[in-house]
C-alpha atoms as a PDB file:
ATOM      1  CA  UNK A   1      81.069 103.675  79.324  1.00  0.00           C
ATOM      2  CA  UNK A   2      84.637 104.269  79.868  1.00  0.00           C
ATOM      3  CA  UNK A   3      87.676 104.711  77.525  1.00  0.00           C
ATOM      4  CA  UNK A   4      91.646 104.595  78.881  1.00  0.00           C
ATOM      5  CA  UNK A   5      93.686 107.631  77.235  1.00  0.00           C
ATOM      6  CA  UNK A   6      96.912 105.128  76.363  1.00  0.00           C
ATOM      7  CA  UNK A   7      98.735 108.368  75.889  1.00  0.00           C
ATOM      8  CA  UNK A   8      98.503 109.068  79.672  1.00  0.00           C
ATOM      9  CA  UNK A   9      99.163 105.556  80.806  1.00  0.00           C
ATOM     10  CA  UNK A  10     102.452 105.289  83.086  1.00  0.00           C
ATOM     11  CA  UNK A  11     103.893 102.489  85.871  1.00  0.00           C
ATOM     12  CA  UNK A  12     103.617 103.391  89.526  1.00  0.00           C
ATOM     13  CA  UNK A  13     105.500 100.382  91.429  1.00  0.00           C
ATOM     14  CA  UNK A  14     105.687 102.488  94.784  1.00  0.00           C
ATOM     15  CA  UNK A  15     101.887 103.356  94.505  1.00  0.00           C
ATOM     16  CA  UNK A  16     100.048 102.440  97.820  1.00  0.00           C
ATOM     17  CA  UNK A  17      95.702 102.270  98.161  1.00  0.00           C
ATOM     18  CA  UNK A  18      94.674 105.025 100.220  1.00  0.00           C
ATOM     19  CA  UNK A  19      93.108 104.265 103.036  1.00  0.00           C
ATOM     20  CA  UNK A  20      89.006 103.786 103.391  1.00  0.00           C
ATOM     21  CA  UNK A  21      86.192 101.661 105.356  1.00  0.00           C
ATOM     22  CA  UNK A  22      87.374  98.897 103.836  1.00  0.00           C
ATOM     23  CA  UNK A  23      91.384  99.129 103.619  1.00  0.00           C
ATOM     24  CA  UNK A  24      93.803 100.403 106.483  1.00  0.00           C
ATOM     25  CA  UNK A  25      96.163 103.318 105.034  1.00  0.00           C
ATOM     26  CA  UNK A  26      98.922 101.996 102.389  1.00  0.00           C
ATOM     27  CA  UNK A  27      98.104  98.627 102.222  1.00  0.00           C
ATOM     28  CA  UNK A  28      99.797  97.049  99.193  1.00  0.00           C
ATOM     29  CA  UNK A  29      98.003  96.511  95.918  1.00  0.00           C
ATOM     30  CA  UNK A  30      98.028  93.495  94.247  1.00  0.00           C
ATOM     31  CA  UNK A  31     101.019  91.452  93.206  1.00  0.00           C
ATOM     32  CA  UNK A  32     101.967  92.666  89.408  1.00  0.00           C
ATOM     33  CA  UNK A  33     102.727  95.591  88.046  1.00  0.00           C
ATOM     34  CA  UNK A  34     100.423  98.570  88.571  1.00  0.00           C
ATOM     35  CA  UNK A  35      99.863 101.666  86.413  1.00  0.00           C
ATOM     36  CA  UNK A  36      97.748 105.006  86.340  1.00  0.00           C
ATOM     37  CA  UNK A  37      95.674 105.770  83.461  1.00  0.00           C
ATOM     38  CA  UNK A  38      93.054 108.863  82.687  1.00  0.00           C
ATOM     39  CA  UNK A  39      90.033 107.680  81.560  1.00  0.00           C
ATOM     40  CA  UNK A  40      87.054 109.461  80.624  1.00  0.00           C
ATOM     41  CA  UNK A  41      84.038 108.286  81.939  1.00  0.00           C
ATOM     42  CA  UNK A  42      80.194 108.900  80.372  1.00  0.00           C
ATOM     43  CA  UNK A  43      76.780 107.734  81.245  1.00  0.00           C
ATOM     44  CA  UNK A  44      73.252 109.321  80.125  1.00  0.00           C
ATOM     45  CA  UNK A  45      70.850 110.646  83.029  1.00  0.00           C
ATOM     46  CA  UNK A  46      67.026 111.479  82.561  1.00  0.00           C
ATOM     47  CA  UNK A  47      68.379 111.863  78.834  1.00  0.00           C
ATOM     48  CA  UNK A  48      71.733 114.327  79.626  1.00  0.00           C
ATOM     49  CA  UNK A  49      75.092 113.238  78.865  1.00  0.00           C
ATOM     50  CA  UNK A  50      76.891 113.560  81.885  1.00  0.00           C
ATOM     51  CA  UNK A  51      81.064 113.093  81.073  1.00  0.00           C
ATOM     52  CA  UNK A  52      83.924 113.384  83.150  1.00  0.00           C
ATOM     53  CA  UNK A  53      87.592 112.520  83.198  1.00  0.00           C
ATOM     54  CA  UNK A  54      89.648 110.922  86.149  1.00  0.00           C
ATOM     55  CA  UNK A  55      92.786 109.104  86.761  1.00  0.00           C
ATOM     56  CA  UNK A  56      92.522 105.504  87.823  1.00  0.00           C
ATOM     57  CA  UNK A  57      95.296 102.780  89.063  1.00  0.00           C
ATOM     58  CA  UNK A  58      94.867  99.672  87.508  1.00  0.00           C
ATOM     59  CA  UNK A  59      97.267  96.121  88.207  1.00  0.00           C
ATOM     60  CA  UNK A  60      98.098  93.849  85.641  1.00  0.00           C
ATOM     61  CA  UNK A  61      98.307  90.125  87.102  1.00  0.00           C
ATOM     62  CA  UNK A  62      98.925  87.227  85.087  1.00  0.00           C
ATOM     63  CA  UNK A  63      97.614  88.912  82.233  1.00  0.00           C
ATOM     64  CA  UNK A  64      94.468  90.347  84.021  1.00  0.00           C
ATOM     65  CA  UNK A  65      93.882  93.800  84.244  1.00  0.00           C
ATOM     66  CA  UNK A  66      92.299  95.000  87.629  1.00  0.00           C
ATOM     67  CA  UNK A  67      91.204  98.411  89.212  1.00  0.00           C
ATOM     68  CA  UNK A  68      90.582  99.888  91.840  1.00  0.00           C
ATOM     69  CA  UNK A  69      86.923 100.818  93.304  1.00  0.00           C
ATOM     70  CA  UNK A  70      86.493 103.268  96.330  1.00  0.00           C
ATOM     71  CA  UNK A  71      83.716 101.292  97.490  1.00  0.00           C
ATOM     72  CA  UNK A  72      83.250  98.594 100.121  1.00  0.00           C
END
């Protein structure tokens, strides 16, 4: 489960992926405008709740909202 804090939410138009296996340093997000946004992630494991919080760019598009995975 994950829920956006709207408080935190805020436009980054310069913001640039970093680079990884799968993307070369600063290669441009998509077209659209693209924000940052804490969210606070929580999941259950062997019956703990396990919760954390972390900031996460997301691009709206044509009134889609995409993010951003660090995985190939």
């Amino acid at each position: 489960m994950s829920v956006p804090d709207l408080n935190t939410i805020s436009e980054t138009p310069t913001w640039l992926l970093p680079g990884s296996a799968c993307n070369a340093v600063g290669t441009e997000p998509l077209p659209g405008r693209t924000f940052i946004v804490s969210v606070e992630f929580s999941d259950t494991y062997n019956g703990f709740p396990d919760t954390y919080r972390a900031d996460v760019h997301v691009t709206l598009l044509d009134g889609e909202l995409y993010h951003y995975v660090p995985t190939c």
